[in-house]
PDB file of N, CA and C in Angstrom:
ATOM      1  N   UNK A   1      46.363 -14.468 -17.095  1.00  0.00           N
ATOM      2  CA  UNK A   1      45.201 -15.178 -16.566  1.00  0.00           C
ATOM      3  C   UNK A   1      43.980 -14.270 -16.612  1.00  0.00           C
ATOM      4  N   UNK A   2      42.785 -14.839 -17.236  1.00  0.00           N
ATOM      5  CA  UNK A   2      41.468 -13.917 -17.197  1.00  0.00           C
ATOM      6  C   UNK A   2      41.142 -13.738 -15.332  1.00  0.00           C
ATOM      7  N   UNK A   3      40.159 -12.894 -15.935  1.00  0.00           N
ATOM      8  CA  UNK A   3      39.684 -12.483 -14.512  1.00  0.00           C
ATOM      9  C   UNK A   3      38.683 -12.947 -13.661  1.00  0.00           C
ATOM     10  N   UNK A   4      38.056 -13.808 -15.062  1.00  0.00           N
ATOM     11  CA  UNK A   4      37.146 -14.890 -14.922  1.00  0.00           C
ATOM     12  C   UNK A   4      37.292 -16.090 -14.497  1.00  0.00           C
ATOM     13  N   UNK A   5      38.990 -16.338 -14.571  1.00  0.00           N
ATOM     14  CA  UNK A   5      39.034 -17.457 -13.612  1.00  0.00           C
ATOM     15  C   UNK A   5      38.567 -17.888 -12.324  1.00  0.00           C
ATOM     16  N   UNK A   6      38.693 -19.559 -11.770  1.00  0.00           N
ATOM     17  CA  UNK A   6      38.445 -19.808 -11.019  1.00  0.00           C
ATOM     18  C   UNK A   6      36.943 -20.137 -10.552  1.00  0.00           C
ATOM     19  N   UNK A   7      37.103 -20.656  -8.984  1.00  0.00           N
ATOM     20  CA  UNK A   7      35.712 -20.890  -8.561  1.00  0.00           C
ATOM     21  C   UNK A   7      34.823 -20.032  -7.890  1.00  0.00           C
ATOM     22  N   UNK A   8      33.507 -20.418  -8.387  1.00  0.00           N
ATOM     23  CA  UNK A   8      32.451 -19.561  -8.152  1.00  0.00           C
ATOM     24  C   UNK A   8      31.408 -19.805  -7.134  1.00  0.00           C
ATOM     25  N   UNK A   9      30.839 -19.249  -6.357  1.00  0.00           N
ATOM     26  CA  UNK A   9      29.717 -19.813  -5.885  1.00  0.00           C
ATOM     27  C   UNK A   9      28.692 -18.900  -5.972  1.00  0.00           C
ATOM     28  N   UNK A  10      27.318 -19.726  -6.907  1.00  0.00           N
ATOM     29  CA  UNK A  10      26.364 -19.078  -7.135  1.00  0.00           C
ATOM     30  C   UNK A  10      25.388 -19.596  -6.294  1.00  0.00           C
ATOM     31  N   UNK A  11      24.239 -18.288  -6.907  1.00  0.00           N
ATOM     32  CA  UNK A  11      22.623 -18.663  -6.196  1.00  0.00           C
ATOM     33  C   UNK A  11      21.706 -18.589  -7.175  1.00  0.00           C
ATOM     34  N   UNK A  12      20.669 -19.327  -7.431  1.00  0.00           N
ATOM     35  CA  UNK A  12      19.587 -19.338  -8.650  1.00  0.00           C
ATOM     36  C   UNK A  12      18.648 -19.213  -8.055  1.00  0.00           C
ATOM     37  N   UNK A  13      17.780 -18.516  -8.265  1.00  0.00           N
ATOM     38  CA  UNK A  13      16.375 -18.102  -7.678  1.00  0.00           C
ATOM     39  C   UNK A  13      15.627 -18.821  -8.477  1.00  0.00           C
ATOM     40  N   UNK A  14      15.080 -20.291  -8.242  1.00  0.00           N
ATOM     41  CA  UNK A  14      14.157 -21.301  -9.648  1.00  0.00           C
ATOM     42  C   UNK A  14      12.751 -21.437  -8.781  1.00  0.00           C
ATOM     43  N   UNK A  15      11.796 -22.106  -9.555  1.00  0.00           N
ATOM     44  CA  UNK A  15      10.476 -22.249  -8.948  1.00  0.00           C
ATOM     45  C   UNK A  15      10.647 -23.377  -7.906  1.00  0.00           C
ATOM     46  N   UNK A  16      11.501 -24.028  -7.627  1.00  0.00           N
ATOM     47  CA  UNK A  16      11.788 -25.176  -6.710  1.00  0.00           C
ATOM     48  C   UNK A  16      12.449 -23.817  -5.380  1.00  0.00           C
ATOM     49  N   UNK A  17      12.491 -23.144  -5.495  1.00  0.00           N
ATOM     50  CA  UNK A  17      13.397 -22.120  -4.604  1.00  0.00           C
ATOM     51  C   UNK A  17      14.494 -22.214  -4.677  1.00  0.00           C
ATOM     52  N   UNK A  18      15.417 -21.590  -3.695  1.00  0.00           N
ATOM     53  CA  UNK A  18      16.939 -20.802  -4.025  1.00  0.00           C
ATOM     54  C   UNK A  18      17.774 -21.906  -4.349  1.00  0.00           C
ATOM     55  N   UNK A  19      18.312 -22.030  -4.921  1.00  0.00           N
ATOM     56  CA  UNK A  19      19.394 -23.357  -5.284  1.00  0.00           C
ATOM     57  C   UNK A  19      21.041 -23.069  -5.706  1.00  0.00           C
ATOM     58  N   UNK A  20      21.477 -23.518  -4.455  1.00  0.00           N
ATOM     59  CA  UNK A  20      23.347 -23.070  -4.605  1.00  0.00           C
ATOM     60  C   UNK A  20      24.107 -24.270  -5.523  1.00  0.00           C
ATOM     61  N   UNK A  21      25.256 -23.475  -6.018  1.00  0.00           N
ATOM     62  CA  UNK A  21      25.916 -24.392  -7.130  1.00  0.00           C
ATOM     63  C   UNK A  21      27.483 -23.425  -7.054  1.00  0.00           C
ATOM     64  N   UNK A  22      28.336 -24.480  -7.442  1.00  0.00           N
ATOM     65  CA  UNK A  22      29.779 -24.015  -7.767  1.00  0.00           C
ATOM     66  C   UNK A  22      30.109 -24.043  -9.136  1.00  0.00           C
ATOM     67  N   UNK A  23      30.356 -23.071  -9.771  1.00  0.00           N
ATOM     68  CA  UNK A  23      31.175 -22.841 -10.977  1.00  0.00           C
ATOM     69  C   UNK A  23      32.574 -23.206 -11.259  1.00  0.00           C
ATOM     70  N   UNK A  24      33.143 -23.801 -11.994  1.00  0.00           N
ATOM     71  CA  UNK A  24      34.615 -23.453 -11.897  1.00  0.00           C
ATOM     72  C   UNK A  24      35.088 -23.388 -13.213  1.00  0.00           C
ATOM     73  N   UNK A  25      35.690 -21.990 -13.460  1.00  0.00           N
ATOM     74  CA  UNK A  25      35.833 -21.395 -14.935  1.00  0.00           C
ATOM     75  C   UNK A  25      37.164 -21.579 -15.215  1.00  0.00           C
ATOM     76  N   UNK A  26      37.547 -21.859 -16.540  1.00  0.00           N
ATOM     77  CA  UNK A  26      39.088 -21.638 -16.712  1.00  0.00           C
ATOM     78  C   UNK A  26      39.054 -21.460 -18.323  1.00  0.00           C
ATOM     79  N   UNK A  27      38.973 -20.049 -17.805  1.00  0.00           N
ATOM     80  CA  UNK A  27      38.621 -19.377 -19.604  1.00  0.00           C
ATOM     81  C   UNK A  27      40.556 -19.504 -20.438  1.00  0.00           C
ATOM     82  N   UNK A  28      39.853 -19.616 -21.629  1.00  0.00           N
ATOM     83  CA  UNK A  28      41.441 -19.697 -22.707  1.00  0.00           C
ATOM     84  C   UNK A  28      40.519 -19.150 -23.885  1.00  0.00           C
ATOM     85  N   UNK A  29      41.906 -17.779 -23.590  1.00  0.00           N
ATOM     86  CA  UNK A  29      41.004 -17.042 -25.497  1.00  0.00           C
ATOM     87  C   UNK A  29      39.486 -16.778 -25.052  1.00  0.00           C
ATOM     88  N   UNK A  30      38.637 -16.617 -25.847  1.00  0.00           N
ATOM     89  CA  UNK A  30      37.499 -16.069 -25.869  1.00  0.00           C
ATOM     90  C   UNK A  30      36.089 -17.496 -25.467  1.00  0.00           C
ATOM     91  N   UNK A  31      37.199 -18.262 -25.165  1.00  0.00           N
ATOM     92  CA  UNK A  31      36.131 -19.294 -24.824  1.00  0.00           C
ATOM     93  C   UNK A  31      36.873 -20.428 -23.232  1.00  0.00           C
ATOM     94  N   UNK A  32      35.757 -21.012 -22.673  1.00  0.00           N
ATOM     95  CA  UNK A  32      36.385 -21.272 -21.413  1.00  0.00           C
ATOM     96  C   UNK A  32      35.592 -22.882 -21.018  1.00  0.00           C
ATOM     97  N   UNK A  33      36.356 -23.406 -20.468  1.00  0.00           N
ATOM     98  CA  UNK A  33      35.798 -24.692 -20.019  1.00  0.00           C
ATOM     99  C   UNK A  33      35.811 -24.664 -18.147  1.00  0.00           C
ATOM    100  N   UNK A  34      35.008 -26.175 -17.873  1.00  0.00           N
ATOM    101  CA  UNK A  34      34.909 -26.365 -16.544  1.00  0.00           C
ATOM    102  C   UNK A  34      33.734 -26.861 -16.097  1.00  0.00           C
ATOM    103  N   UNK A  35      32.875 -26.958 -15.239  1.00  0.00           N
ATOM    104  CA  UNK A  35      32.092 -27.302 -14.406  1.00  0.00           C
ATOM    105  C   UNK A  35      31.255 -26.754 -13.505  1.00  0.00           C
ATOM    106  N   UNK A  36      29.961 -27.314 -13.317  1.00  0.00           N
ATOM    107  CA  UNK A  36      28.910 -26.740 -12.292  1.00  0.00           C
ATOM    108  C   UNK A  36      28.732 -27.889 -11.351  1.00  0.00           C
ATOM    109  N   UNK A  37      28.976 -27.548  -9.985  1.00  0.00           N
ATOM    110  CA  UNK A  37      28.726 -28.798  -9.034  1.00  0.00           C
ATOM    111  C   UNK A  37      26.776 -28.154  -8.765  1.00  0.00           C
ATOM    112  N   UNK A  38      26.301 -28.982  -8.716  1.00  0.00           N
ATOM    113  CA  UNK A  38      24.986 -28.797  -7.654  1.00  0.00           C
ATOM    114  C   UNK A  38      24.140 -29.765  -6.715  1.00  0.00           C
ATOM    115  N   UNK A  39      23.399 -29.527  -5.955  1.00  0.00           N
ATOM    116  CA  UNK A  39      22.621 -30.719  -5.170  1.00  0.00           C
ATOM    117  C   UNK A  39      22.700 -32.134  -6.031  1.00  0.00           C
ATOM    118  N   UNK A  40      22.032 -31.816  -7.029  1.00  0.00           N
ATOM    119  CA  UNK A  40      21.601 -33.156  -7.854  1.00  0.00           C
ATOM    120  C   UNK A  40      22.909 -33.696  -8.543  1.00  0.00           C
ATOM    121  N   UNK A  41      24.571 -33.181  -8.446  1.00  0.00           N
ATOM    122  CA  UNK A  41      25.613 -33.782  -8.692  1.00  0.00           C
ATOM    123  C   UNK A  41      26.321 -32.473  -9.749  1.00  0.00           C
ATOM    124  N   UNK A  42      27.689 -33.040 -10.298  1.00  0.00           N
ATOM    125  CA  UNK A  42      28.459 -32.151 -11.164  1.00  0.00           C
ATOM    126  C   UNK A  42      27.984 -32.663 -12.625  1.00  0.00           C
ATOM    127  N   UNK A  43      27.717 -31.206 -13.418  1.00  0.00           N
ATOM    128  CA  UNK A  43      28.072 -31.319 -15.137  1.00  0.00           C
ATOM    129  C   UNK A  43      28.658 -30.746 -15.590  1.00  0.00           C
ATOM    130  N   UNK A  44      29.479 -30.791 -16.623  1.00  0.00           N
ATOM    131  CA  UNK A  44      30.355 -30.458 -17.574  1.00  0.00           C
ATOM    132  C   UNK A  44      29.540 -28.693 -17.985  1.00  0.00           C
ATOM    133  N   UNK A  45      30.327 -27.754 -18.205  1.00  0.00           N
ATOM    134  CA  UNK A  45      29.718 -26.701 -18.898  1.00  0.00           C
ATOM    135  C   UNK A  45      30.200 -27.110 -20.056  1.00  0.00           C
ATOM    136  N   UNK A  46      29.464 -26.548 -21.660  1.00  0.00           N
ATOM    137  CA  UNK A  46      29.185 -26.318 -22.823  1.00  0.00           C
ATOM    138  C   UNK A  46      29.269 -25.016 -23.127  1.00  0.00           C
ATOM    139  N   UNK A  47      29.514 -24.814 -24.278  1.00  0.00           N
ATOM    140  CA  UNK A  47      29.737 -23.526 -24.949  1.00  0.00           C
ATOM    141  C   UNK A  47      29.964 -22.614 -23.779  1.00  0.00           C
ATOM    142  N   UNK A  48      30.757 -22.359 -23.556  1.00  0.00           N
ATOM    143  CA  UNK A  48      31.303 -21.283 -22.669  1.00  0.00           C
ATOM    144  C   UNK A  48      31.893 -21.043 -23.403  1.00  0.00           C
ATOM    145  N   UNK A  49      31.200 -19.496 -23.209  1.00  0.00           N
ATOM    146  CA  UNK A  49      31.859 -17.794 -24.227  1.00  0.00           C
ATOM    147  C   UNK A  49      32.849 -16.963 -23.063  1.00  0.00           C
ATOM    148  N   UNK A  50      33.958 -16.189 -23.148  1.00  0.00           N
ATOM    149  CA  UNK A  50      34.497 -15.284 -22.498  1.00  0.00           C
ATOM    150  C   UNK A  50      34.407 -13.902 -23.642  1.00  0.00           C
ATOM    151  N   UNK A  51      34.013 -12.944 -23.076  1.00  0.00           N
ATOM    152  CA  UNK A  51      33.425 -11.795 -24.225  1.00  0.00           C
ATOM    153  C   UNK A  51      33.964 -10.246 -23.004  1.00  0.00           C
ATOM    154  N   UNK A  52      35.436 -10.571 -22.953  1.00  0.00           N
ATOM    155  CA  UNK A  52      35.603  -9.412 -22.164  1.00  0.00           C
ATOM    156  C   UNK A  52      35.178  -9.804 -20.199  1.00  0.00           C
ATOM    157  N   UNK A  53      34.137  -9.483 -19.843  1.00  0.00           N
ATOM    158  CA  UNK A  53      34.149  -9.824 -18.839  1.00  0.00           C
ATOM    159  C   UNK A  53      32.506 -10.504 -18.156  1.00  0.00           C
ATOM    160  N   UNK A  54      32.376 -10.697 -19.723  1.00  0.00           N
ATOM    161  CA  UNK A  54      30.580 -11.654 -19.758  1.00  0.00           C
ATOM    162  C   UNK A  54      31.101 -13.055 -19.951  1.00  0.00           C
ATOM    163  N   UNK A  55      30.313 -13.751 -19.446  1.00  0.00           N
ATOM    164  CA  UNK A  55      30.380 -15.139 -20.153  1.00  0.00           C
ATOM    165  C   UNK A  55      29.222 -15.781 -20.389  1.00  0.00           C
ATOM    166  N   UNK A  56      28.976 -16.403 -20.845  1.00  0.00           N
ATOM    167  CA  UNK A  56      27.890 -17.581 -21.358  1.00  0.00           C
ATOM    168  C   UNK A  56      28.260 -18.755 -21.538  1.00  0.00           C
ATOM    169  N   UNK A  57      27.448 -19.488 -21.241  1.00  0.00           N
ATOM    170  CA  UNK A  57      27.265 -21.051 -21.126  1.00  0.00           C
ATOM    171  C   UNK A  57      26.006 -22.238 -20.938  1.00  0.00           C
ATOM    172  N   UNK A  58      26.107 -23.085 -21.011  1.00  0.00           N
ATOM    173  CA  UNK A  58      25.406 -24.150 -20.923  1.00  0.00           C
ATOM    174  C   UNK A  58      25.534 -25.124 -19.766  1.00  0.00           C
ATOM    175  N   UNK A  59      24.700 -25.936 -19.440  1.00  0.00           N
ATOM    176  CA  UNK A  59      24.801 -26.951 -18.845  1.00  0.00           C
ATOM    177  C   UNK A  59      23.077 -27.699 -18.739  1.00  0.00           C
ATOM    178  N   UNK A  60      23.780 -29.017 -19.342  1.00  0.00           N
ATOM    179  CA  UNK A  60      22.899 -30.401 -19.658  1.00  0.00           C
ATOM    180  C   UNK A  60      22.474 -30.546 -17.836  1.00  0.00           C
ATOM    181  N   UNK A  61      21.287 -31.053 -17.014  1.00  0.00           N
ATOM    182  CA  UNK A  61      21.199 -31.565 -16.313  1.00  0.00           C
ATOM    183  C   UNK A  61      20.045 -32.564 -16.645  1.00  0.00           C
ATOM    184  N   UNK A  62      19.917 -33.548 -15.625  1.00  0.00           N
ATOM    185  CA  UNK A  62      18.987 -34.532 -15.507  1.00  0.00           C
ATOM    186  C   UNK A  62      17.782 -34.572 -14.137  1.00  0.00           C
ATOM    187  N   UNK A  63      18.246 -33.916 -13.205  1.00  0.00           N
ATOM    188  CA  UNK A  63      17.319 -34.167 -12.265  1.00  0.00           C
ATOM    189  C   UNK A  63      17.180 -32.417 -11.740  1.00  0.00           C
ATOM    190  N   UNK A  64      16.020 -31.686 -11.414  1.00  0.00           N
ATOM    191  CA  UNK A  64      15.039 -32.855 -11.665  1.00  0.00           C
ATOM    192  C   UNK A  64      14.017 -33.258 -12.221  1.00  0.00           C
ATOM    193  N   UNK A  65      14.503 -32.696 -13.667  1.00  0.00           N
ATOM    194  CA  UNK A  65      14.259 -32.880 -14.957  1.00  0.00           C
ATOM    195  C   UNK A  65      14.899 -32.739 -15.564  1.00  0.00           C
ATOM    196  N   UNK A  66      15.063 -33.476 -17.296  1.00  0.00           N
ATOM    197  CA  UNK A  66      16.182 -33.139 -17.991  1.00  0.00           C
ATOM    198  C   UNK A  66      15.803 -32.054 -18.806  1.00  0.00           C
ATOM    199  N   UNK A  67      17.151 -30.634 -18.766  1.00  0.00           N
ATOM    200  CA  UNK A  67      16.459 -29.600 -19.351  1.00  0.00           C
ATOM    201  C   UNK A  67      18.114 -29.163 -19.721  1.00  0.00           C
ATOM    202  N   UNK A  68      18.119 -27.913 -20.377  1.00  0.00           N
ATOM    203  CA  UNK A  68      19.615 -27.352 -20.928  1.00  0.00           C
ATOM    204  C   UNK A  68      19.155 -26.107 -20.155  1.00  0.00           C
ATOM    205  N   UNK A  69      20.384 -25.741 -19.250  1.00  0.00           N
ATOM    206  CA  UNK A  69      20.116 -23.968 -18.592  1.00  0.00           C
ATOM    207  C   UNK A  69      21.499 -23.161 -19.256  1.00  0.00           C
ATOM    208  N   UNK A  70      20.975 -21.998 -19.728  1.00  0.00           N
ATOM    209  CA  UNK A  70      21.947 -20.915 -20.197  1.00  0.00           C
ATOM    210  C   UNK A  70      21.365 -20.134 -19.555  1.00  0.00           C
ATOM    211  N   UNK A  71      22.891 -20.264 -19.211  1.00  0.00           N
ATOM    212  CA  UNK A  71      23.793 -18.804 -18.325  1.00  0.00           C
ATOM    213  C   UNK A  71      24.430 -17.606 -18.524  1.00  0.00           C
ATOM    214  N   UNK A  72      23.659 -16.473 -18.576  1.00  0.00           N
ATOM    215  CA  UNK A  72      24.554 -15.285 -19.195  1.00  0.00           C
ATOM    216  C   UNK A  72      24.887 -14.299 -18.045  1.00  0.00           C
ATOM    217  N   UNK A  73      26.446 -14.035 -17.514  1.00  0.00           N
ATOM    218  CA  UNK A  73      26.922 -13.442 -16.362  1.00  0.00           C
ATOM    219  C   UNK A  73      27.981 -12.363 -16.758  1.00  0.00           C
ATOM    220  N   UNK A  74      27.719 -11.860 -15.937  1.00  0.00           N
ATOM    221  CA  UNK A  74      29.263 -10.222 -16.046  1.00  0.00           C
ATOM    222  C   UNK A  74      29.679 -10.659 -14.789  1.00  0.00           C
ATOM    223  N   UNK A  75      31.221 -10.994 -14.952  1.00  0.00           N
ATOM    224  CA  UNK A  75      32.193 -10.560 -13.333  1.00  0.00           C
ATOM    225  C   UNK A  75      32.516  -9.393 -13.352  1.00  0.00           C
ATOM    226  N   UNK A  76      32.557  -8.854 -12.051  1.00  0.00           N
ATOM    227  CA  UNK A  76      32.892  -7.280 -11.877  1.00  0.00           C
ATOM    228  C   UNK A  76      33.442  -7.794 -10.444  1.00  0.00           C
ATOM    229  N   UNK A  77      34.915  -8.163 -10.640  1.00  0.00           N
ATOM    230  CA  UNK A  77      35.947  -8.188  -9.448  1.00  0.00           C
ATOM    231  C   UNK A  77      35.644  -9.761  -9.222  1.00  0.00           C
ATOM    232  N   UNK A  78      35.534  -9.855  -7.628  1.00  0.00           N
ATOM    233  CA  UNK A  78      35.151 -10.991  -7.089  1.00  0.00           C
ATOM    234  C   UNK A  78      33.230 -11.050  -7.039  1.00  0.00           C
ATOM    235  N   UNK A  79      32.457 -10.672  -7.657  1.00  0.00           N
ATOM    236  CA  UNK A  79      30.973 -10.502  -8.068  1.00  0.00           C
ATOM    237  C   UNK A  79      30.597 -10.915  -9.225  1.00  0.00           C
ATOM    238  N   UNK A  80      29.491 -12.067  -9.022  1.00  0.00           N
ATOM    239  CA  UNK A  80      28.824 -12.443 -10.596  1.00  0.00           C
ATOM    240  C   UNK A  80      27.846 -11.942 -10.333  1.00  0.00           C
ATOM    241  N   UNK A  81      26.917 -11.854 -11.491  1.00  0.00           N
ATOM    242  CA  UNK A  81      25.810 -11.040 -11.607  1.00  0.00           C
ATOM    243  C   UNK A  81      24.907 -11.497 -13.199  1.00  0.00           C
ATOM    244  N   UNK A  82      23.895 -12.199 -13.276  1.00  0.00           N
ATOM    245  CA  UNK A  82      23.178 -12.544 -14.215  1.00  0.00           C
ATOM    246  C   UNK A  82      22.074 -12.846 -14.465  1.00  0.00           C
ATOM    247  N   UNK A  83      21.601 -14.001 -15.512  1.00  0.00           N
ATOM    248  CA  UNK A  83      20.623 -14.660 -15.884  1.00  0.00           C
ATOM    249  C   UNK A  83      20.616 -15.998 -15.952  1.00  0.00           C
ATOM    250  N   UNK A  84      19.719 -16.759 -15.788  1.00  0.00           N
ATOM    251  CA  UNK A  84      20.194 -18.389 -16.673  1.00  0.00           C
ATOM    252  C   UNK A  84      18.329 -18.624 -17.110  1.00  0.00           C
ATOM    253  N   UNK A  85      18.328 -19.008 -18.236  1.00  0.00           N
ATOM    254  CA  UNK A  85      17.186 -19.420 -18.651  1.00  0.00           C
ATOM    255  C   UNK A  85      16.707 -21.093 -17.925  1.00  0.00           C
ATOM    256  N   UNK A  86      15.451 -21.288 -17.848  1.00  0.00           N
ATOM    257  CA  UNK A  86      15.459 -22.330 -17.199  1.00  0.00           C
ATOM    258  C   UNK A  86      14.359 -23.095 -18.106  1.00  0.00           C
ATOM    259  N   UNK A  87      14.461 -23.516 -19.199  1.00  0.00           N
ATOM    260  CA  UNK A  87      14.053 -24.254 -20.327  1.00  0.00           C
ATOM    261  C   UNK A  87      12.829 -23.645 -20.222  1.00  0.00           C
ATOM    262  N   UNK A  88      11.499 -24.443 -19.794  1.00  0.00           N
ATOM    263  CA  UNK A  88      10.267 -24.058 -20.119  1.00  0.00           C
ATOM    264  C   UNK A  88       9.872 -22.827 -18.975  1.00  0.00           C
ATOM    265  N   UNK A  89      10.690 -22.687 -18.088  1.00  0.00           N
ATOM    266  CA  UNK A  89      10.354 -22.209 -16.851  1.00  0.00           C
ATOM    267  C   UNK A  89      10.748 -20.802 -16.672  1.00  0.00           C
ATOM    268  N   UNK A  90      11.109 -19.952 -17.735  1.00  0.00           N
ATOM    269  CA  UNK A  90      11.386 -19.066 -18.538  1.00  0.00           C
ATOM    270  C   UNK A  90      12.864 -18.577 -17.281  1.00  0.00           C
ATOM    271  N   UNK A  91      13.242 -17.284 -17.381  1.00  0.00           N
ATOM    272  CA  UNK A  91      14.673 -17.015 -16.413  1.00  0.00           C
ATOM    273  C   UNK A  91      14.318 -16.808 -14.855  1.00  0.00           C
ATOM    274  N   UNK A  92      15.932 -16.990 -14.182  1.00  0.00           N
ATOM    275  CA  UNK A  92      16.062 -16.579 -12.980  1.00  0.00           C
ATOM    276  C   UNK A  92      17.353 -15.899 -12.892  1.00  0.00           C
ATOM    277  N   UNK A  93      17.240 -14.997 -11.816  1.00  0.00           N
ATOM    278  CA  UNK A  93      18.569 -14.390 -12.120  1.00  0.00           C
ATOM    279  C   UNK A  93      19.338 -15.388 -10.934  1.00  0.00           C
ATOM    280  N   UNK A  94      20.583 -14.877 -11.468  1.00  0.00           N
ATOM    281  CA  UNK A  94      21.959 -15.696 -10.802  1.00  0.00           C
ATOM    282  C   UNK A  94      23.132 -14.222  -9.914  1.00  0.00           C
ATOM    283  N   UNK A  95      23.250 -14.692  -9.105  1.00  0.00           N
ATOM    284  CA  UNK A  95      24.064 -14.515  -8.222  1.00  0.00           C
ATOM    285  C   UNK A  95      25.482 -14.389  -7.801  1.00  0.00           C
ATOM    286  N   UNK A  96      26.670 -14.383  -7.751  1.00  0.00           N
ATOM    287  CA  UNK A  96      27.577 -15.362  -6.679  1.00  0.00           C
ATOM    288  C   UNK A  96      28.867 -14.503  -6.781  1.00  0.00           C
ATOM    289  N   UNK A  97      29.787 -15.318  -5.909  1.00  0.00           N
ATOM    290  CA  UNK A  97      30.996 -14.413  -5.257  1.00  0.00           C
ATOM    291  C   UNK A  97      32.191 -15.279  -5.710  1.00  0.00           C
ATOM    292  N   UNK A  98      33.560 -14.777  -5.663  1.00  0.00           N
ATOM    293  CA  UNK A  98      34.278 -16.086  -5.834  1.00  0.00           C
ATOM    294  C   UNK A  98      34.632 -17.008  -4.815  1.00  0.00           C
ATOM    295  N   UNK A  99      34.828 -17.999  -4.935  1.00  0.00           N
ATOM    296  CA  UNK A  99      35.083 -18.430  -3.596  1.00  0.00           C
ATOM    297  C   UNK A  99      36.454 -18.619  -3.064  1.00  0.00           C
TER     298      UNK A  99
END
């Protein structure tokens, strides 16, 4: 089992202010599927990379605007630690612990 498994709970620092969300990773091989719950509801992650102990990914949302955010994170234990681009709204870093 990666180390990257499992659920996450992050924090995004966006121009709307701090905004919490759950991850839930279930990496296979060098690539991993699962989900982001947040306020505005759950989406599917996309391209999720496992690269050792980085990952990257996507996720489509709609509210509250429709935009694509990539996510680039290192786990180090039970600690995430990253970026996510926020379409026009250039990055914020990301946060979170496992839960």
């Amino acid at each position: 089992m990666s180390e990257v498994n499992g659920t996450w709970n992050i924090e995004v620092n966006t121009p709307m202010g701090k905004q919490s969300a759950e991850v839930n990773v279930e990496a296979d091989g060098d690539s991993f599927s699962g989900s982001i719950a947040i306020t505005q509801g759950s989406s599917p992650i996309t391209d999720g990379q496992v690269d050792g102990n980085k990952l990257t990914w996507s996720v489509k949302i709609t509210q509250p605007m429709p935009m694509t955010l990539e996510f680039a994170v290192e786990v180090n234990g039970d600690d995430m630690t990253g970026f996510v681009k926020l379409g026009m709204f250039g990055s914020s870093a990301v946060k979170g612990s496992r839960a």
